[in-house]
PDB file of N, CA and C in Angstrom:
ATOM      1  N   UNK A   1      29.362 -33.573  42.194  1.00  0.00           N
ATOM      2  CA  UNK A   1      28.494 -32.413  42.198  1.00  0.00           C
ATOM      3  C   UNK A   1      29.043 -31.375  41.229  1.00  0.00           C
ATOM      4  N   UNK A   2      28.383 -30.623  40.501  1.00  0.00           N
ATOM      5  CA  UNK A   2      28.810 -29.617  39.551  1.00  0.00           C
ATOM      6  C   UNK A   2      29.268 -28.352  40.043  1.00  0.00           C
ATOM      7  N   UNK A   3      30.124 -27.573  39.883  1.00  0.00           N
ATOM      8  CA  UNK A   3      31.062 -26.799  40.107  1.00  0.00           C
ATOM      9  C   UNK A   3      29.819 -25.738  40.685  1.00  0.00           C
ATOM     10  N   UNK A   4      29.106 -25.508  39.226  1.00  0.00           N
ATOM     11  CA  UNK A   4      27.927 -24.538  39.468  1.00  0.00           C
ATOM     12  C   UNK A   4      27.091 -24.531  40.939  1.00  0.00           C
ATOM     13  N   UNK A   5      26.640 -25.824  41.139  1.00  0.00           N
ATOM     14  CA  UNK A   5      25.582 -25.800  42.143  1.00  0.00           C
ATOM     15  C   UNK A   5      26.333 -26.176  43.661  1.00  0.00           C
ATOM     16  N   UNK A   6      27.943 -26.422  43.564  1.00  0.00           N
ATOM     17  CA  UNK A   6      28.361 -26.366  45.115  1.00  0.00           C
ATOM     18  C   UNK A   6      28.696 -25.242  45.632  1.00  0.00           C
ATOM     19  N   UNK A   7      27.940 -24.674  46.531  1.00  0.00           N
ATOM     20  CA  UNK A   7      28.138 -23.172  47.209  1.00  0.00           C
ATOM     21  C   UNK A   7      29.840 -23.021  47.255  1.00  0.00           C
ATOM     22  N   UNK A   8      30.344 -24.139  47.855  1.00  0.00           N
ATOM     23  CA  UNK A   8      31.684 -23.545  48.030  1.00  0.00           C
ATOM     24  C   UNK A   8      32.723 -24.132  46.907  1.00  0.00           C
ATOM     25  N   UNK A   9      32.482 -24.238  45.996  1.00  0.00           N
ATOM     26  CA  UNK A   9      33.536 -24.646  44.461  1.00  0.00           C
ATOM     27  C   UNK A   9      34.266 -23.090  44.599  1.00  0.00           C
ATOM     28  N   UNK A  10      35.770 -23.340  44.680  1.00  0.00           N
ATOM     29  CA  UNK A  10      36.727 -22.503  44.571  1.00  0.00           C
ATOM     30  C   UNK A  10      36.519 -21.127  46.019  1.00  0.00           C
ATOM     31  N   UNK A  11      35.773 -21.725  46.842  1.00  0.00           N
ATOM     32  CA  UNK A  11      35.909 -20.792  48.141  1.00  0.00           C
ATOM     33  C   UNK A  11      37.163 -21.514  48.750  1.00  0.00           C
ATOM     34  N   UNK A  12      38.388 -20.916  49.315  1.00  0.00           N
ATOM     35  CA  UNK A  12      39.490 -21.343  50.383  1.00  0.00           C
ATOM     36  C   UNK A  12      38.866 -21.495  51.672  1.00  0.00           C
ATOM     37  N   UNK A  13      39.062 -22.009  52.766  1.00  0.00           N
ATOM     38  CA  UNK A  13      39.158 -22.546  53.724  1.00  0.00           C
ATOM     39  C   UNK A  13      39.046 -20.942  54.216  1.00  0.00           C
ATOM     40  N   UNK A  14      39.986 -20.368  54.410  1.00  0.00           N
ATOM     41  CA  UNK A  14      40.559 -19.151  55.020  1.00  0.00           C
ATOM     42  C   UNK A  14      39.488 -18.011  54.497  1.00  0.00           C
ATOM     43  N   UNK A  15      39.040 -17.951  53.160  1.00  0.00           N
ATOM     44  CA  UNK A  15      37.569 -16.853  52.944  1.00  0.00           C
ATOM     45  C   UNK A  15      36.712 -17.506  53.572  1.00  0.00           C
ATOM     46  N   UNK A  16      36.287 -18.601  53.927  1.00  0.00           N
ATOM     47  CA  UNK A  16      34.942 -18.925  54.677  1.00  0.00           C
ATOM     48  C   UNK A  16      35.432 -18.642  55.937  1.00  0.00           C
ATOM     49  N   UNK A  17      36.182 -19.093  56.375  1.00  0.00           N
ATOM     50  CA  UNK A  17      36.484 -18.634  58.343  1.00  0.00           C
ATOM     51  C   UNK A  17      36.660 -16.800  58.474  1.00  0.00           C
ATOM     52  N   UNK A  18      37.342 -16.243  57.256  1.00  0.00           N
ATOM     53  CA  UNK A  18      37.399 -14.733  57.455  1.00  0.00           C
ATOM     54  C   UNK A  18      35.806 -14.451  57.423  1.00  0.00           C
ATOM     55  N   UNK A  19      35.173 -14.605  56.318  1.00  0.00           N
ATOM     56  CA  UNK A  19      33.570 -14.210  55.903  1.00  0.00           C
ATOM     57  C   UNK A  19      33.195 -14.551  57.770  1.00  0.00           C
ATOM     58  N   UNK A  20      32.755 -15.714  58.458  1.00  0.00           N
ATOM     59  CA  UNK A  20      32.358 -15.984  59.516  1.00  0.00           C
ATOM     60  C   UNK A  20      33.055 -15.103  60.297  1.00  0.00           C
ATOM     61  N   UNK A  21      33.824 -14.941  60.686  1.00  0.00           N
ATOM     62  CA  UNK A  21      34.554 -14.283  61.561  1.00  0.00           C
ATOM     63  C   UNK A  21      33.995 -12.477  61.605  1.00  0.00           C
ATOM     64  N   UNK A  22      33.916 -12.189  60.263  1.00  0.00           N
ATOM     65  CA  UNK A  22      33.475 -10.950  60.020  1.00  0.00           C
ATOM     66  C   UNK A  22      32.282 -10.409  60.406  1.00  0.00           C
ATOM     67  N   UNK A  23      31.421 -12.093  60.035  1.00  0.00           N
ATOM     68  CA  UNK A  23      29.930 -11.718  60.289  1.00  0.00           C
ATOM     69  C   UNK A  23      29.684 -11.840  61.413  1.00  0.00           C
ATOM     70  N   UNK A  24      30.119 -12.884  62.522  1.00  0.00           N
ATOM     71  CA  UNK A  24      29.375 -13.243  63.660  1.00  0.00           C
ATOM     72  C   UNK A  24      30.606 -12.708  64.946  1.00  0.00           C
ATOM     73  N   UNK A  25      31.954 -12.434  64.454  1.00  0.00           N
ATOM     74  CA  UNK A  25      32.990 -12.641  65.654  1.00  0.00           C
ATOM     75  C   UNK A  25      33.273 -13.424  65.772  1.00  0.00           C
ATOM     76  N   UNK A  26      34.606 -13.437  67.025  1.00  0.00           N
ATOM     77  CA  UNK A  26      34.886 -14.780  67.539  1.00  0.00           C
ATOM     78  C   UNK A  26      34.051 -15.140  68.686  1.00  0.00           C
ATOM     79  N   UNK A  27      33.550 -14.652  69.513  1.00  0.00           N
ATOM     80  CA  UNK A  27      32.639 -14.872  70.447  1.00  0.00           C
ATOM     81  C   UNK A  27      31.080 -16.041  70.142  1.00  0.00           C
ATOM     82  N   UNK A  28      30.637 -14.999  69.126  1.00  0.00           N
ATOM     83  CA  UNK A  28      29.476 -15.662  68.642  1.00  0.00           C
ATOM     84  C   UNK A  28      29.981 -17.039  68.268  1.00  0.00           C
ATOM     85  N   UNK A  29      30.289 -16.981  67.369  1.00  0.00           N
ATOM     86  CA  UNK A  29      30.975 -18.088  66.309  1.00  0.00           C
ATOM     87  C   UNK A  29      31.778 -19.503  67.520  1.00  0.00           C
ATOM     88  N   UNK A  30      32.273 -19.109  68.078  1.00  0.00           N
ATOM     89  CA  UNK A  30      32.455 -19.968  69.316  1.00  0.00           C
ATOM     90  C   UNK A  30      31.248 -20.393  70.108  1.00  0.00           C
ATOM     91  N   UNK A  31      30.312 -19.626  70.085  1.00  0.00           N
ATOM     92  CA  UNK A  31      29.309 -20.193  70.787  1.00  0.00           C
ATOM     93  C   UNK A  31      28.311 -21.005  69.514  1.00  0.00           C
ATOM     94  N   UNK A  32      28.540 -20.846  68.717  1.00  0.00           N
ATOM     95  CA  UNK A  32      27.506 -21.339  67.495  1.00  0.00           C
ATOM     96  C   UNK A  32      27.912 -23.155  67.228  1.00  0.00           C
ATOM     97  N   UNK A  33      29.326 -22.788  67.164  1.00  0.00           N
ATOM     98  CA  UNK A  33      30.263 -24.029  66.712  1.00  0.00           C
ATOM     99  C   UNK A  33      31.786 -24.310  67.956  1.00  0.00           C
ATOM    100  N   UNK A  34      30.862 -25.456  68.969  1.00  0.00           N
ATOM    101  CA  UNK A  34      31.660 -25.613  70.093  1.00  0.00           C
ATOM    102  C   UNK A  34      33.426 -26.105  69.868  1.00  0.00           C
ATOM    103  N   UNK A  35      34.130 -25.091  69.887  1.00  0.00           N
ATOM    104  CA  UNK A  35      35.552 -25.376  69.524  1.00  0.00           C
ATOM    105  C   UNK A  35      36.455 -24.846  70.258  1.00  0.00           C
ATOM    106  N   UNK A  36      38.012 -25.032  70.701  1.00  0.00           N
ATOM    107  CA  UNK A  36      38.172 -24.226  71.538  1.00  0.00           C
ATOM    108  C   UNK A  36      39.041 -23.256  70.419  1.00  0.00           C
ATOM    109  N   UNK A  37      39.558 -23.673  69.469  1.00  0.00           N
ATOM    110  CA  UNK A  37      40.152 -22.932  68.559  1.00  0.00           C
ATOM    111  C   UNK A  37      39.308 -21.186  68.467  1.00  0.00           C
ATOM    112  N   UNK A  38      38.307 -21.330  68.458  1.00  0.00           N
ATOM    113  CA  UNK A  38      37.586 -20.297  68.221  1.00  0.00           C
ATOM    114  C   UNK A  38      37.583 -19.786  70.013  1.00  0.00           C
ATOM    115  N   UNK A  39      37.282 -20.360  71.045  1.00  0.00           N
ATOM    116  CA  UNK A  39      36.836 -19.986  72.177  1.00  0.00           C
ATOM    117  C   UNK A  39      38.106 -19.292  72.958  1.00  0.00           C
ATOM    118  N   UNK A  40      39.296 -20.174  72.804  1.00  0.00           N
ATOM    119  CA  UNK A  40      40.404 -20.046  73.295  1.00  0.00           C
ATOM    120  C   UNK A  40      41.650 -19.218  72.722  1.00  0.00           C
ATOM    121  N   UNK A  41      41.767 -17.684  72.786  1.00  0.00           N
ATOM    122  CA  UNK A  41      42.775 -17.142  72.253  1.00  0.00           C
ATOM    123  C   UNK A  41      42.715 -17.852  70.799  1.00  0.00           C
ATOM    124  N   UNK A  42      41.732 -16.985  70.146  1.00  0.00           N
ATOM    125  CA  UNK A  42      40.830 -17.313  68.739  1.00  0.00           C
ATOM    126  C   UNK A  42      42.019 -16.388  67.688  1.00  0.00           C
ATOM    127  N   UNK A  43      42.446 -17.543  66.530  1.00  0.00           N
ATOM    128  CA  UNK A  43      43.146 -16.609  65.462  1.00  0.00           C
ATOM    129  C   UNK A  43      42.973 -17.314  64.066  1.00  0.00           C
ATOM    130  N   UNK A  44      42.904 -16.548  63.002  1.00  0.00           N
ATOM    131  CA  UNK A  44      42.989 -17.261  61.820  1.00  0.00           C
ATOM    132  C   UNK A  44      43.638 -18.581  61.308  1.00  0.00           C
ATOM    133  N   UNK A  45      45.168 -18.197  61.659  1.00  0.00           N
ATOM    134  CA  UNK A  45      45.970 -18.805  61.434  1.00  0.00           C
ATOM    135  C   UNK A  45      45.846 -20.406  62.547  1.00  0.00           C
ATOM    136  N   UNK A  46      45.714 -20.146  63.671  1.00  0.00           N
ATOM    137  CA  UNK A  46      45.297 -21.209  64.593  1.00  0.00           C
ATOM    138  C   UNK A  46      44.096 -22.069  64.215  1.00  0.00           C
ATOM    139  N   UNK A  47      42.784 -21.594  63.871  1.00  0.00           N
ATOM    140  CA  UNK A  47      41.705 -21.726  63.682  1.00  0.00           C
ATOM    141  C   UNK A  47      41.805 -23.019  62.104  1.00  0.00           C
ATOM    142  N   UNK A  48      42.630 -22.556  61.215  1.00  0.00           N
ATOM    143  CA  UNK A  48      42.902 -22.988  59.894  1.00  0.00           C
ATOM    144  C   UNK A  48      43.845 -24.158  60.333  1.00  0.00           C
ATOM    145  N   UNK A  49      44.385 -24.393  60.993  1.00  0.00           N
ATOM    146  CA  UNK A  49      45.421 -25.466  61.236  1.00  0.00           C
ATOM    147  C   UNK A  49      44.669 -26.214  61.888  1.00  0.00           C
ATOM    148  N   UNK A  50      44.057 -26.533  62.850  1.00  0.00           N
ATOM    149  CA  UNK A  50      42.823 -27.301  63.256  1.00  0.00           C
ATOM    150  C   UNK A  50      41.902 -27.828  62.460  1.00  0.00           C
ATOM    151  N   UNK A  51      41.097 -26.958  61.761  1.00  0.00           N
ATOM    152  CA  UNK A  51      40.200 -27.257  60.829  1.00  0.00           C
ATOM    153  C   UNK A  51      40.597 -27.812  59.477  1.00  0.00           C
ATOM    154  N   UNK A  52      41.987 -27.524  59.035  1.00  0.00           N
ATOM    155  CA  UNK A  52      42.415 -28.516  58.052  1.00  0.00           C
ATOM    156  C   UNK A  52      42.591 -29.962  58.629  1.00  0.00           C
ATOM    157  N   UNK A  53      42.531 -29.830  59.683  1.00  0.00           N
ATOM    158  CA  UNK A  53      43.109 -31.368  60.418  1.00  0.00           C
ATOM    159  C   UNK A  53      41.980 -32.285  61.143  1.00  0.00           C
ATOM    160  N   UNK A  54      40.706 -31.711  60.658  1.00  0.00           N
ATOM    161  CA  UNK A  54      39.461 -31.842  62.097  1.00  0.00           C
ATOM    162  C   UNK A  54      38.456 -31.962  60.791  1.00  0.00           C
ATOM    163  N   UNK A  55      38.077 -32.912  60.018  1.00  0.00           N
ATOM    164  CA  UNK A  55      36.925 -33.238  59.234  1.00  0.00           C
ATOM    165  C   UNK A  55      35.814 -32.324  59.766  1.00  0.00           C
ATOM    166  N   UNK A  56      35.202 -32.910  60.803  1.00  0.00           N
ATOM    167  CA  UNK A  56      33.894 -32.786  61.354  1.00  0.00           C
ATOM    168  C   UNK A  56      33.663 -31.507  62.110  1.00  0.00           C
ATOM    169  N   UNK A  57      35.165 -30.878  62.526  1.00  0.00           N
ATOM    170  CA  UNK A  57      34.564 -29.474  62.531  1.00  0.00           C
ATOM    171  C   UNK A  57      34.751 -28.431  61.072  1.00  0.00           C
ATOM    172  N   UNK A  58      35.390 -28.791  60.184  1.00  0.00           N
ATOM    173  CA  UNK A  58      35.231 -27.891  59.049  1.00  0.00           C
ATOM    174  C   UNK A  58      33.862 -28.422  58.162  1.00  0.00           C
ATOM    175  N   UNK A  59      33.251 -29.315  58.279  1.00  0.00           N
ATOM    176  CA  UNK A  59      31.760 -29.623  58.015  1.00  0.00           C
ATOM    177  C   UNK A  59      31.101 -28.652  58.054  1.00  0.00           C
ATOM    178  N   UNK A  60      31.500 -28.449  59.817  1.00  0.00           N
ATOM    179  CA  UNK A  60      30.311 -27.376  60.612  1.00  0.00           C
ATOM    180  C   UNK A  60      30.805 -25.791  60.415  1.00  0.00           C
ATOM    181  N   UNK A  61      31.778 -25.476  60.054  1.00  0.00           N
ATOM    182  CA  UNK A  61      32.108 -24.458  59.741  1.00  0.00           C
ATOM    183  C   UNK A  61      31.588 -24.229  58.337  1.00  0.00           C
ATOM    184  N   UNK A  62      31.754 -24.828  57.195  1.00  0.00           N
ATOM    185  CA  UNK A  62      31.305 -25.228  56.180  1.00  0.00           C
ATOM    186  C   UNK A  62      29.802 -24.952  55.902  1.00  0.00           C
ATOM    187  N   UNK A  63      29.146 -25.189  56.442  1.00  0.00           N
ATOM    188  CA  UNK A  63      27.967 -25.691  56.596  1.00  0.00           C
ATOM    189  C   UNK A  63      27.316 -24.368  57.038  1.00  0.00           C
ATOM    190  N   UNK A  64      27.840 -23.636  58.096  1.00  0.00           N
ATOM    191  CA  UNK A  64      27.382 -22.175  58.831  1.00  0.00           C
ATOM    192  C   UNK A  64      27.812 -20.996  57.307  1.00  0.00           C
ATOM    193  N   UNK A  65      28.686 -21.549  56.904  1.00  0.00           N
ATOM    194  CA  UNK A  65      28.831 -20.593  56.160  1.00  0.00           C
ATOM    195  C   UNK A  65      27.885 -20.525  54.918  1.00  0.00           C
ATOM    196  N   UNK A  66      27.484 -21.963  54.392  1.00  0.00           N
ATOM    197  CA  UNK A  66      26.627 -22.029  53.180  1.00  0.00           C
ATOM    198  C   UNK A  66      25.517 -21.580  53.376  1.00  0.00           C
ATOM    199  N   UNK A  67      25.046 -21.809  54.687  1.00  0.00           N
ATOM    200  CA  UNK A  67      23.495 -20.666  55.500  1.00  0.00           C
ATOM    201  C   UNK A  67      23.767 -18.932  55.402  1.00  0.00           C
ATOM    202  N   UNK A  68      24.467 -18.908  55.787  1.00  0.00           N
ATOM    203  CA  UNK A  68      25.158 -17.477  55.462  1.00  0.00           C
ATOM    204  C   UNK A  68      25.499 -16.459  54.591  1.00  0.00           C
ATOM    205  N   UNK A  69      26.431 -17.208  53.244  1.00  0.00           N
ATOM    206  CA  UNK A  69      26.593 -16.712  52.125  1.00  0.00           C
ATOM    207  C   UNK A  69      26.271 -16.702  50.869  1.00  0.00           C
ATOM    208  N   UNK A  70      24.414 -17.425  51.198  1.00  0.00           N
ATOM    209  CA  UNK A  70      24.301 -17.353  49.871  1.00  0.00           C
ATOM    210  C   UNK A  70      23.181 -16.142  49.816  1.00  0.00           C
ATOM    211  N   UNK A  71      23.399 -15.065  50.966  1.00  0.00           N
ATOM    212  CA  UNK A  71      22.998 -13.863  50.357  1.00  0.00           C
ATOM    213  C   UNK A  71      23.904 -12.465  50.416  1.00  0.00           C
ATOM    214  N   UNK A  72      24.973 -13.453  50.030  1.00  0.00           N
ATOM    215  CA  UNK A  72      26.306 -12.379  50.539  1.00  0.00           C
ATOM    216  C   UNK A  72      26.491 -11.268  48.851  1.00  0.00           C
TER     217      UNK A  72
END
């Protein structure tokens, strides 16, 4: 896919979970995307160590965010 047309070419891991975090909370965002990382004593740093390690939930994190920021 071309650099141009992938929403997230050169977004970090850590600006998409801050951007989410900013926009929806941890509350929401736990309820949006069933995790306990987010549900359970919710932190960046926690949240990022999971999701580097968890394909299928950084999809969905991924994915909430490309709905999100492309009118950021």
């Amino acid at each position: 896919m071309n650099g141009e047309k992938d929403p997230l070419h050169g977004v970090k891991l850590a600006e998409i979970l801050e951007f989410l975090v900013d926009y929806y909370g941890w509350e929401e965002l736990g309820n949006r995307i069933r995790i306990n990382c987010f549900n359970s004593n919710p932190s960046i740093k926690s949240s990022l160590k999971f999701l580097r390690k968890t394909p299928w939930a950084r999809e969905q994190v991924e994915a909430l965010y490309v709905s999100k920021a492309k009118y950021k």
